[in-house]
N, C-alpha and C. Protein backbone atom coordinates (compact mmCIF):
# COMPACT_ATOMS: atom_id res chain seq x y z
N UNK A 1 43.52 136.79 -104.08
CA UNK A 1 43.31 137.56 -105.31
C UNK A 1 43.30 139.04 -104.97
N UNK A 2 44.00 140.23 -105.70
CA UNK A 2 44.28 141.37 -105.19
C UNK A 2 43.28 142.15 -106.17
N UNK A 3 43.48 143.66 -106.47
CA UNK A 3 42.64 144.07 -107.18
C UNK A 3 42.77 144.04 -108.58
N UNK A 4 43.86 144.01 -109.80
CA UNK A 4 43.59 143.31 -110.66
C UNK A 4 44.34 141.41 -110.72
N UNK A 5 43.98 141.20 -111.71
CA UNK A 5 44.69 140.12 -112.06
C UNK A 5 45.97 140.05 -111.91
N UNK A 6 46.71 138.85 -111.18
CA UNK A 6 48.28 138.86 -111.49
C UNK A 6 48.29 139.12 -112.63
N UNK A 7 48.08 138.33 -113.91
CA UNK A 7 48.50 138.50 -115.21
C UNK A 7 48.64 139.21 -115.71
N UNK A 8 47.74 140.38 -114.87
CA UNK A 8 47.81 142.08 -115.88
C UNK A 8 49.56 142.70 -116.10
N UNK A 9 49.46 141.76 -114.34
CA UNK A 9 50.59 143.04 -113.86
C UNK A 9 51.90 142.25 -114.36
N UNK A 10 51.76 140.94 -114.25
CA UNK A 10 52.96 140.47 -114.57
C UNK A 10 53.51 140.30 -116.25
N UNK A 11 52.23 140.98 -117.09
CA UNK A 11 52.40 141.12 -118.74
C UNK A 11 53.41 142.51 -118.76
N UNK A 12 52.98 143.26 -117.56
CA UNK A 12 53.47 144.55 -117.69
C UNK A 12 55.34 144.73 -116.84
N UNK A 13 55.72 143.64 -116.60
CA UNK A 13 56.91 143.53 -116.44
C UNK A 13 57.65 142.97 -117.51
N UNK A 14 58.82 143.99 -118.00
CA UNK A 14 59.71 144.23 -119.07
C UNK A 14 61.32 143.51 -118.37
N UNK A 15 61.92 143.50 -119.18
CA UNK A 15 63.58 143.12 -118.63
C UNK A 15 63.90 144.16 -119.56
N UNK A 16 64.47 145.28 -119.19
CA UNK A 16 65.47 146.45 -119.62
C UNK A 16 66.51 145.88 -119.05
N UNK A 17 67.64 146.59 -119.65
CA UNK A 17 69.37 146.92 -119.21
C UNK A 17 69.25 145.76 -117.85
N UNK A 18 68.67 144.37 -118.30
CA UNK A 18 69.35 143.24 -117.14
C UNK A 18 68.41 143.42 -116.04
N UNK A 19 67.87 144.17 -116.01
CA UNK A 19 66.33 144.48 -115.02
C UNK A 19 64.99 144.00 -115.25
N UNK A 20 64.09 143.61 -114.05
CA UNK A 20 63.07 143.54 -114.48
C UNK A 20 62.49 144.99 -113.76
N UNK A 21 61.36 145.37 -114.77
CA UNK A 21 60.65 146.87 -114.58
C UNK A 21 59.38 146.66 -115.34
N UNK A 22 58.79 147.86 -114.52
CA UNK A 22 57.78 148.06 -115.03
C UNK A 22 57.93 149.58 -115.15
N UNK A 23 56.76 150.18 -116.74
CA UNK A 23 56.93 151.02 -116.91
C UNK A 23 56.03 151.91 -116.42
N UNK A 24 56.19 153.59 -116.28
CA UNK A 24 55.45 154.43 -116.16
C UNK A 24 53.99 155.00 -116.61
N UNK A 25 53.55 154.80 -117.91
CA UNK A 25 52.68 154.10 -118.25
C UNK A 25 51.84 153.24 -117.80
N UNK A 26 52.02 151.63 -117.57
CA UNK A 26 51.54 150.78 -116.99
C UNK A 26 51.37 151.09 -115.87
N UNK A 27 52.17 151.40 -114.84
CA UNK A 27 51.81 151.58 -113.60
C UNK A 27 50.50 152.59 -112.86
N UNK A 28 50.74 153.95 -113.95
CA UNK A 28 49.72 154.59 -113.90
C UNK A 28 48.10 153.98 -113.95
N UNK A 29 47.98 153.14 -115.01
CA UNK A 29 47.16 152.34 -115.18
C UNK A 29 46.86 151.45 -114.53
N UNK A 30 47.49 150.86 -113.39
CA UNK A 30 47.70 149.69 -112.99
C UNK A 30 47.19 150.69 -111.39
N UNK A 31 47.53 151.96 -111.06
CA UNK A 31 46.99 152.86 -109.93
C UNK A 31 46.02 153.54 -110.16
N UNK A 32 45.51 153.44 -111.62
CA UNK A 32 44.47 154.20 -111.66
C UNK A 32 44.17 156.01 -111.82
N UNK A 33 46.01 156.25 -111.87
CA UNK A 33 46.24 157.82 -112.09
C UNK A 33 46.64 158.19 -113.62
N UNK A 34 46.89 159.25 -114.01
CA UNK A 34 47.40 159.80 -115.40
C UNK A 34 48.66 159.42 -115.21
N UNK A 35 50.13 159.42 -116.42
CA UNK A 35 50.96 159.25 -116.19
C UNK A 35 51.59 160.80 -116.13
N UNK A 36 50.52 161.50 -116.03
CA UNK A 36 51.81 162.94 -116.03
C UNK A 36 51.68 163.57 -114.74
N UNK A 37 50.51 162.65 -114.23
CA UNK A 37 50.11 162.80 -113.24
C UNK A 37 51.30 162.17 -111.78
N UNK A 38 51.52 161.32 -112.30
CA UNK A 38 52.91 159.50 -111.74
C UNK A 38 54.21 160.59 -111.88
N UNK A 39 54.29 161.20 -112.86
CA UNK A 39 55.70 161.95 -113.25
C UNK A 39 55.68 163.06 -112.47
N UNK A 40 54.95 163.65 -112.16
CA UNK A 40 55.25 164.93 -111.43
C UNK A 40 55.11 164.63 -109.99
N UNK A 41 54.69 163.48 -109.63
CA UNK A 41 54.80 162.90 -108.17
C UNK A 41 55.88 163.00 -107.66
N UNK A 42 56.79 161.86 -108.64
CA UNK A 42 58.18 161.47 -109.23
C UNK A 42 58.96 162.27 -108.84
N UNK A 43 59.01 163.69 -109.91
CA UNK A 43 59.81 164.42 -109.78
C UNK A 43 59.56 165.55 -108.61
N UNK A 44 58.64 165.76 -108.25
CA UNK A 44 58.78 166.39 -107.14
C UNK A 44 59.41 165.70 -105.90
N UNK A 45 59.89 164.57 -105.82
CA UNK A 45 60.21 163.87 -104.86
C UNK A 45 61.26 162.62 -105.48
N UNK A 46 62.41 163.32 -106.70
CA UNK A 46 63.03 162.41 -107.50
C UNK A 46 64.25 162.34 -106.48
N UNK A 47 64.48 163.21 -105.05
CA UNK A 47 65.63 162.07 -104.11
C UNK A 47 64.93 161.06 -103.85
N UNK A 48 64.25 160.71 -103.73
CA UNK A 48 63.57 159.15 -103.55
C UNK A 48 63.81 157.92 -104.45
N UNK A 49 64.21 158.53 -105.96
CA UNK A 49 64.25 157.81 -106.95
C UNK A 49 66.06 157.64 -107.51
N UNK A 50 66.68 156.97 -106.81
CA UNK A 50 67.98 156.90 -107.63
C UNK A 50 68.17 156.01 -109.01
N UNK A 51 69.31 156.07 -109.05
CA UNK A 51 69.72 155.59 -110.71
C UNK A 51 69.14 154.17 -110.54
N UNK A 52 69.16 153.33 -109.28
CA UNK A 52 68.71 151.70 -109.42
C UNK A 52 67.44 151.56 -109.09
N UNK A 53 66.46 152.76 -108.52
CA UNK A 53 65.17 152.51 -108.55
C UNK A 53 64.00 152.80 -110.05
N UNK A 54 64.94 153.51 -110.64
CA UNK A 54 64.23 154.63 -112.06
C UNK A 54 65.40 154.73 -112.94
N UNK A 55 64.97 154.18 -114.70
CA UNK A 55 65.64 154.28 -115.32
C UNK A 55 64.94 155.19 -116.21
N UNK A 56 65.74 155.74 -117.29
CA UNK A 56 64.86 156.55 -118.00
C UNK A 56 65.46 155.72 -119.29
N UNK A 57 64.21 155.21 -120.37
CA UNK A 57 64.69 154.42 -121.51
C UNK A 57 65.04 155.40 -122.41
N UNK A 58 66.36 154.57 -123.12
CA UNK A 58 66.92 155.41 -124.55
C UNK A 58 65.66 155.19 -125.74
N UNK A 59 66.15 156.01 -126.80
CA UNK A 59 64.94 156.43 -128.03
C UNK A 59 64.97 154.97 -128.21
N UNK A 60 66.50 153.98 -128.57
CA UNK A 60 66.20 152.94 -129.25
C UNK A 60 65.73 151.53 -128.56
N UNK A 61 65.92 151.90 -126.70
CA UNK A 61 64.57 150.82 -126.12
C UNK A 61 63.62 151.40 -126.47
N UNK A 62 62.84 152.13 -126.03
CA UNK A 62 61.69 152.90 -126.52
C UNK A 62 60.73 152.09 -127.59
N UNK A 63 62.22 152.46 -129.10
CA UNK A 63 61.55 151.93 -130.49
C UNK A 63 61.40 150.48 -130.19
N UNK A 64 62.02 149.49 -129.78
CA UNK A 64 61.84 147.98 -129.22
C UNK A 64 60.97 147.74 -128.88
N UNK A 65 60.60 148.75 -127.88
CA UNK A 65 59.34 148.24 -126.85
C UNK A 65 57.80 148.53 -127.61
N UNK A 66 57.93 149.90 -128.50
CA UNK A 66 56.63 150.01 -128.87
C UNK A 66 56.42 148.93 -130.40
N UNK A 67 57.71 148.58 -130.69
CA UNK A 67 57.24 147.58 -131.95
C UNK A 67 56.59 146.34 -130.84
N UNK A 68 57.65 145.94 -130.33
CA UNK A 68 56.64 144.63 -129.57
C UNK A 68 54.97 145.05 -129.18
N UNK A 69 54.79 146.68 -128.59
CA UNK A 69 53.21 146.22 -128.44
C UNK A 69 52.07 147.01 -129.73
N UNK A 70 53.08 147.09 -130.85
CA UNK A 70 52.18 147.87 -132.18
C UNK A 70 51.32 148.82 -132.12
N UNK A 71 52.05 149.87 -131.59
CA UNK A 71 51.25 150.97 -131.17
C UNK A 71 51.84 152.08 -132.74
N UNK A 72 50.59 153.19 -133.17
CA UNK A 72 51.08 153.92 -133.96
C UNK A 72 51.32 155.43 -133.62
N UNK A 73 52.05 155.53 -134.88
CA UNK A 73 52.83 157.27 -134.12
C UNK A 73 52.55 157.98 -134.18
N UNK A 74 50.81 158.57 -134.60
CA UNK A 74 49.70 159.12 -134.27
C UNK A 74 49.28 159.16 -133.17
N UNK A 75 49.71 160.19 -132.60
CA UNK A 75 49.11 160.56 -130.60
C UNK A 75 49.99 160.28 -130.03
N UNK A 76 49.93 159.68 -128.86
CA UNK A 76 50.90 159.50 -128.05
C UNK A 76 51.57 159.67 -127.30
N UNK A 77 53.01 159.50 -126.41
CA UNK A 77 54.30 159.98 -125.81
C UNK A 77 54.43 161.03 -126.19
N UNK A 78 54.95 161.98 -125.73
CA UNK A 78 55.89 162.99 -125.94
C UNK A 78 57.41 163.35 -125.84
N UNK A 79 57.56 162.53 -124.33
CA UNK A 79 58.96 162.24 -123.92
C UNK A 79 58.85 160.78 -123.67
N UNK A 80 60.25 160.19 -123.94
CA UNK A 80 60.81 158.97 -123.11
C UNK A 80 60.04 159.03 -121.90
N UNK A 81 59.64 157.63 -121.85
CA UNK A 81 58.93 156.64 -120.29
C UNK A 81 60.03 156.31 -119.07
N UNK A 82 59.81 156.65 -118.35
CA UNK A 82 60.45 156.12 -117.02
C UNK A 82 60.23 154.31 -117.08
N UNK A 83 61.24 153.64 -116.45
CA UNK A 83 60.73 152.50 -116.03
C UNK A 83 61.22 152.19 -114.49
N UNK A 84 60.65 151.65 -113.95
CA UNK A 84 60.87 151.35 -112.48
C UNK A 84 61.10 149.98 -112.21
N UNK A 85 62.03 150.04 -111.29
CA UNK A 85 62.73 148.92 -110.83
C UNK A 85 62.08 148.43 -109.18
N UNK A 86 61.92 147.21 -109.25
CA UNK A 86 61.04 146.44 -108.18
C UNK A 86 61.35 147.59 -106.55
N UNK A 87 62.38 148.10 -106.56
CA UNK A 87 62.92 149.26 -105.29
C UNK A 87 62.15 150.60 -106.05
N UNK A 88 62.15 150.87 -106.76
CA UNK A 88 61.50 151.82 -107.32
C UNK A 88 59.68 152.17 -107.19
N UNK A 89 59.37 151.02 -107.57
CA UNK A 89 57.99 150.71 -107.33
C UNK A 89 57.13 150.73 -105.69
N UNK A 90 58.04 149.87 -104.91
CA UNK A 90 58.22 150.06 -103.41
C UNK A 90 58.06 151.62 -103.21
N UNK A 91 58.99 152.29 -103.58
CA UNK A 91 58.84 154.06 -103.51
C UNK A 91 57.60 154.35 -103.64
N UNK A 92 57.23 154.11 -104.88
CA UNK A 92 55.65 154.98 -105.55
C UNK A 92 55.49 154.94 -104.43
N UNK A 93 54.57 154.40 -103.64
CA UNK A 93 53.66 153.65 -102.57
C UNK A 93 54.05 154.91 -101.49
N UNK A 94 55.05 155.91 -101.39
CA UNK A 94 54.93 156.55 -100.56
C UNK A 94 54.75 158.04 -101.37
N UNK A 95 54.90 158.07 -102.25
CA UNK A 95 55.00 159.53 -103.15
C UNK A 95 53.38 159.35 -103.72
N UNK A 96 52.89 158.78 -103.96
CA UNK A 96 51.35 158.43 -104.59
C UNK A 96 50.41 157.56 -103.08
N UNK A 97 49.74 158.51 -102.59
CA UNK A 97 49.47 158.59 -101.00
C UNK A 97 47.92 158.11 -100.88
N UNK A 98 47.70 156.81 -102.12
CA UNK A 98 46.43 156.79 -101.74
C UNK A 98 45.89 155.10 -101.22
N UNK A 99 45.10 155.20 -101.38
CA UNK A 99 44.72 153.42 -101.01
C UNK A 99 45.20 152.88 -101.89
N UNK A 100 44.43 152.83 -102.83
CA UNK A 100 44.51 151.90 -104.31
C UNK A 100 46.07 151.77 -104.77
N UNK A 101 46.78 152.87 -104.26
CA UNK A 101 48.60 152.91 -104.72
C UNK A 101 48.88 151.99 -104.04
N UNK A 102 48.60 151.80 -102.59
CA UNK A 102 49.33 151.03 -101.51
C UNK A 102 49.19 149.60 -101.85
N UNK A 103 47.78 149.12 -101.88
CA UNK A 103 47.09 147.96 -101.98
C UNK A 103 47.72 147.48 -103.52
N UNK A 104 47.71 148.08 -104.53
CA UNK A 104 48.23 147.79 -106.01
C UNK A 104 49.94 147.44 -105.91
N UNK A 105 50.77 148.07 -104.87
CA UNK A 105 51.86 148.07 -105.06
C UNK A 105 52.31 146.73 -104.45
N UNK A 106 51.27 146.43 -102.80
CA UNK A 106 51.61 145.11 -102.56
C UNK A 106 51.56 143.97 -103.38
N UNK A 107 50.39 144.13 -104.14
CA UNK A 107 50.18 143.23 -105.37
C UNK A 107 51.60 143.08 -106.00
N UNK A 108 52.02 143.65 -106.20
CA UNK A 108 53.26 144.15 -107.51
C UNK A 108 53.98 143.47 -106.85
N UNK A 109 54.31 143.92 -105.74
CA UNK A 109 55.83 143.51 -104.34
C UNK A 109 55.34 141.90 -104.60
N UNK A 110 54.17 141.17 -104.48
CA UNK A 110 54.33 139.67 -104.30
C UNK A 110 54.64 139.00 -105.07
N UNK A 111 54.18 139.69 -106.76
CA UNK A 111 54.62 139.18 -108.20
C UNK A 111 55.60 139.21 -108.56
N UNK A 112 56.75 140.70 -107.76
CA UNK A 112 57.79 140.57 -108.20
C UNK A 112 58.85 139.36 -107.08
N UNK A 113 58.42 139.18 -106.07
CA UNK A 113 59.19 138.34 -105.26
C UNK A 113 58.67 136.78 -105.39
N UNK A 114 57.73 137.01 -106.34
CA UNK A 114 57.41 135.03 -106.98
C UNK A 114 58.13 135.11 -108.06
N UNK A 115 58.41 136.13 -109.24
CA UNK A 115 59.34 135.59 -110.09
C UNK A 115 60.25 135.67 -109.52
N UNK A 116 61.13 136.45 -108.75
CA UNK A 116 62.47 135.94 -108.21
C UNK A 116 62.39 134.44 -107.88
N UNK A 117 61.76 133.83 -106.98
CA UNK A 117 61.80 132.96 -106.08
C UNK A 117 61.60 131.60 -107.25
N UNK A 118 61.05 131.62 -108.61
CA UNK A 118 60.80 130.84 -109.95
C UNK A 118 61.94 130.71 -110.22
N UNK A 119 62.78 132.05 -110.56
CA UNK A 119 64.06 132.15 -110.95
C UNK A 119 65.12 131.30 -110.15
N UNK A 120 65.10 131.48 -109.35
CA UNK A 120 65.79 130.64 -108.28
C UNK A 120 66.18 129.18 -107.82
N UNK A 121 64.27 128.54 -108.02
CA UNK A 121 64.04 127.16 -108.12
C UNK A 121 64.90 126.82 -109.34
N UNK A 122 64.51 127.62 -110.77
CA UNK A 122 65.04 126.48 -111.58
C UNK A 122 66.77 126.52 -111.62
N UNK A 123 67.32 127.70 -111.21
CA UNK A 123 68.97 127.40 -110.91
C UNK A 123 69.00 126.20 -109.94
N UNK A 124 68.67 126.14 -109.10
CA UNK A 124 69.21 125.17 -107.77
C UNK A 124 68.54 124.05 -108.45
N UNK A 125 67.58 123.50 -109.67
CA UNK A 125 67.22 122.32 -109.82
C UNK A 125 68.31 121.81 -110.96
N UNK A 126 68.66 123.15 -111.96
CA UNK A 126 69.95 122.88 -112.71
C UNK A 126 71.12 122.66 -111.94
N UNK A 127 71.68 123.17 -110.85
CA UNK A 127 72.68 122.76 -110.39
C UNK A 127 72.53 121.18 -109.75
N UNK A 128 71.67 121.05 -109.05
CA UNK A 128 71.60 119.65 -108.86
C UNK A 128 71.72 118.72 -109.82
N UNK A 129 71.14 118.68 -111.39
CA UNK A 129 70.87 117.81 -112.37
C UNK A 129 72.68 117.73 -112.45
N UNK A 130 72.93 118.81 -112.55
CA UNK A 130 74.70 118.97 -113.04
C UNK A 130 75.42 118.37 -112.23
N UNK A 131 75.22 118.58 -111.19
CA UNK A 131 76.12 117.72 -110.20
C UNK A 131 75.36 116.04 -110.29
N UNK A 132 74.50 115.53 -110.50
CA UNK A 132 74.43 113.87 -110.81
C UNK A 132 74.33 114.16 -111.88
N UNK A 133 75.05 114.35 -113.26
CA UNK A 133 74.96 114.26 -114.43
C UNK A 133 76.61 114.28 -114.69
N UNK A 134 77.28 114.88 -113.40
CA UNK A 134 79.02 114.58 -113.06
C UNK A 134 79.60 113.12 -112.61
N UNK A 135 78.33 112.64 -111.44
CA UNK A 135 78.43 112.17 -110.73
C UNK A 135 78.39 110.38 -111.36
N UNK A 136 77.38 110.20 -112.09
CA UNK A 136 76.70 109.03 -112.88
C UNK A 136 77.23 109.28 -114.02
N UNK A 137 77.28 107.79 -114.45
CA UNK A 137 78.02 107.58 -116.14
C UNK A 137 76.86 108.09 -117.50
N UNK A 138 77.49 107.52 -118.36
CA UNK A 138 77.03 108.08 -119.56
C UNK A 138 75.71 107.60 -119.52
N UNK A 139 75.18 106.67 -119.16
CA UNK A 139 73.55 105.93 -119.75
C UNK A 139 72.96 106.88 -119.49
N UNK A 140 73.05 107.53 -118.06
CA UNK A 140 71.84 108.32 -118.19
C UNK A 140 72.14 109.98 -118.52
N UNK A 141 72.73 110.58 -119.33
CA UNK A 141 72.96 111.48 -120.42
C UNK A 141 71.46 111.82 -120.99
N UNK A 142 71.04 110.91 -121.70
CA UNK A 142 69.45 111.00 -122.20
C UNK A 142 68.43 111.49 -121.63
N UNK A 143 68.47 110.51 -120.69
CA UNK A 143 67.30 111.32 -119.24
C UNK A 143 67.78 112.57 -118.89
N UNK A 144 69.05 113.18 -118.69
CA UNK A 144 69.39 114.27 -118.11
C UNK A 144 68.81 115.31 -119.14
N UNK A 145 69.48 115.04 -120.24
CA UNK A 145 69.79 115.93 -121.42
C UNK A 145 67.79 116.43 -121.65
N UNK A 146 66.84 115.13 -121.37
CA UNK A 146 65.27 115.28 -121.49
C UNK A 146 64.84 116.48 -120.00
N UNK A 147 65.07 115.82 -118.72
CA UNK A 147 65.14 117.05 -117.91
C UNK A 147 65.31 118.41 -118.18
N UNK A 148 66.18 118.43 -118.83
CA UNK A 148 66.70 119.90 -118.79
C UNK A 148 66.19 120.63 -120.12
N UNK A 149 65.48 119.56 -120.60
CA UNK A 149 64.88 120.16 -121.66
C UNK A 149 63.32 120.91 -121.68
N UNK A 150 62.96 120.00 -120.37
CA UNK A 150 61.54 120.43 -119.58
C UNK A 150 62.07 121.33 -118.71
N UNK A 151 63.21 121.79 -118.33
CA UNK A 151 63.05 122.76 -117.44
C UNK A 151 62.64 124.34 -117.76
N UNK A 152 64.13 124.22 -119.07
CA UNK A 152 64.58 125.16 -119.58
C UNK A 152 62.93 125.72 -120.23
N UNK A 153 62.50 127.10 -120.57
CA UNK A 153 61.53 127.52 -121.52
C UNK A 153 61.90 127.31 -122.87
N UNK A 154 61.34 126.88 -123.40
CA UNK A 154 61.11 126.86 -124.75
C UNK A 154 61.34 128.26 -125.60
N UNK A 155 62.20 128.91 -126.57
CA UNK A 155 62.65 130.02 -127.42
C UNK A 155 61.25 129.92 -128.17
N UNK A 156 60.64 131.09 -127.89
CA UNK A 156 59.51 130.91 -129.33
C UNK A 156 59.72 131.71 -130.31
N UNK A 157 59.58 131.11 -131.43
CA UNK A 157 59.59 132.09 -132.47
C UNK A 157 59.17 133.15 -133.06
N UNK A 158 59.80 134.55 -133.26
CA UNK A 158 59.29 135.46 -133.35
C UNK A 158 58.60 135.53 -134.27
N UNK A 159 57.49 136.65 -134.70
CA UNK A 159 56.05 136.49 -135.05
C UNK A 159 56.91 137.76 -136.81
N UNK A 160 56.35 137.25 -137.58
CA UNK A 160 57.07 137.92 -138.78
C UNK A 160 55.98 139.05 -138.73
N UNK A 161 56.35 140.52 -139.12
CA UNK A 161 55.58 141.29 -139.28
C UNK A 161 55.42 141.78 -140.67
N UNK A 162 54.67 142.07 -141.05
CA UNK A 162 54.16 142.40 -142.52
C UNK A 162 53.63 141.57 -143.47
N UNK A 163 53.89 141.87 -144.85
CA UNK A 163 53.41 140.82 -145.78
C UNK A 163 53.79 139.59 -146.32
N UNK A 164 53.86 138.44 -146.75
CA UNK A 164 54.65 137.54 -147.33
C UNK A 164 53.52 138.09 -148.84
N UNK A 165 54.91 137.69 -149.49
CA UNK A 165 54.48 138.26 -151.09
C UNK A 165 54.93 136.59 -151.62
């Protein structure tokens, strides 16, 4: 068990542009610093940060991301959030020079290399089903077709916002 909860950290991983990241924001929080505080680290030391470690989100991820966590437009951002990419995050850890960065980031580094390694299992358990689902006749179609139905996650349905009249 590290210093917060996996769950914190792994709520705070996003999939942008085909990536998983975490944002600038969160991370701050997650180190225990300001985020303008994280940004000027950043940029004082942005050769460290290339285009695949640090993305900078457009207005209309941005608007995506803050409807998903219902935040209002009273206070707030000023500029677009950075988000960081699992190589990116690795970085902080040398630009943010303290304990709690180091120790928080390993945390991060293990969460992000267990969802890879999740990701992974369930390809190589789909490719196997596929290859004896080539291999064996039709009867067992059913059983396969049930497998893969436990593998796959479940689509949940999105949550309607506002009123029903």
């Amino acid at each position: 068990m590290g210093l917060i909860p996996d769950e914190r950290i792994e709520s705070a991983i996003y999939l942008i542009r085909g990536q998983k990241v975490i944002l600038d924001d969160d991370i701050s929080r997650l180190y225990n610093v300001k985020t303008k505080a994280l940004i000027q680290a950043v940029k004082r030391n942005i050769e460290r940060f290339p285009a695949d470690f640090m993305i900078r989100l457009t207005q209309a991820e941005y608007k995506i991301l803050r409807s998903q966590f219902v935040t209002s437009n009273w206070g707030g951002r000023r500029h677009l959030p950075y988000a960081f990419t699992e190589q990116g995050v690795a970085m902080l850890s040398s630009v943010l020079n303290s304990k709690r960065a180091v120790q928080v980031n390993i945390q991060i580094m293990r969460i992000f290399a267990r969802l890879r390694q999740l990701l992974s299992t369930h390809k190589d358990i789909l490719r196997k089903i596929e290859a004896m689902e080539s291999k064996y006749d039709q009867q067992f179609k059913v059983v396969f077709d049930a497998i893969k139905a436990l593998i796959e996650p479940p689509e949940k349905p999105k949550k309607r916002i506002g009123f029903l009249v």
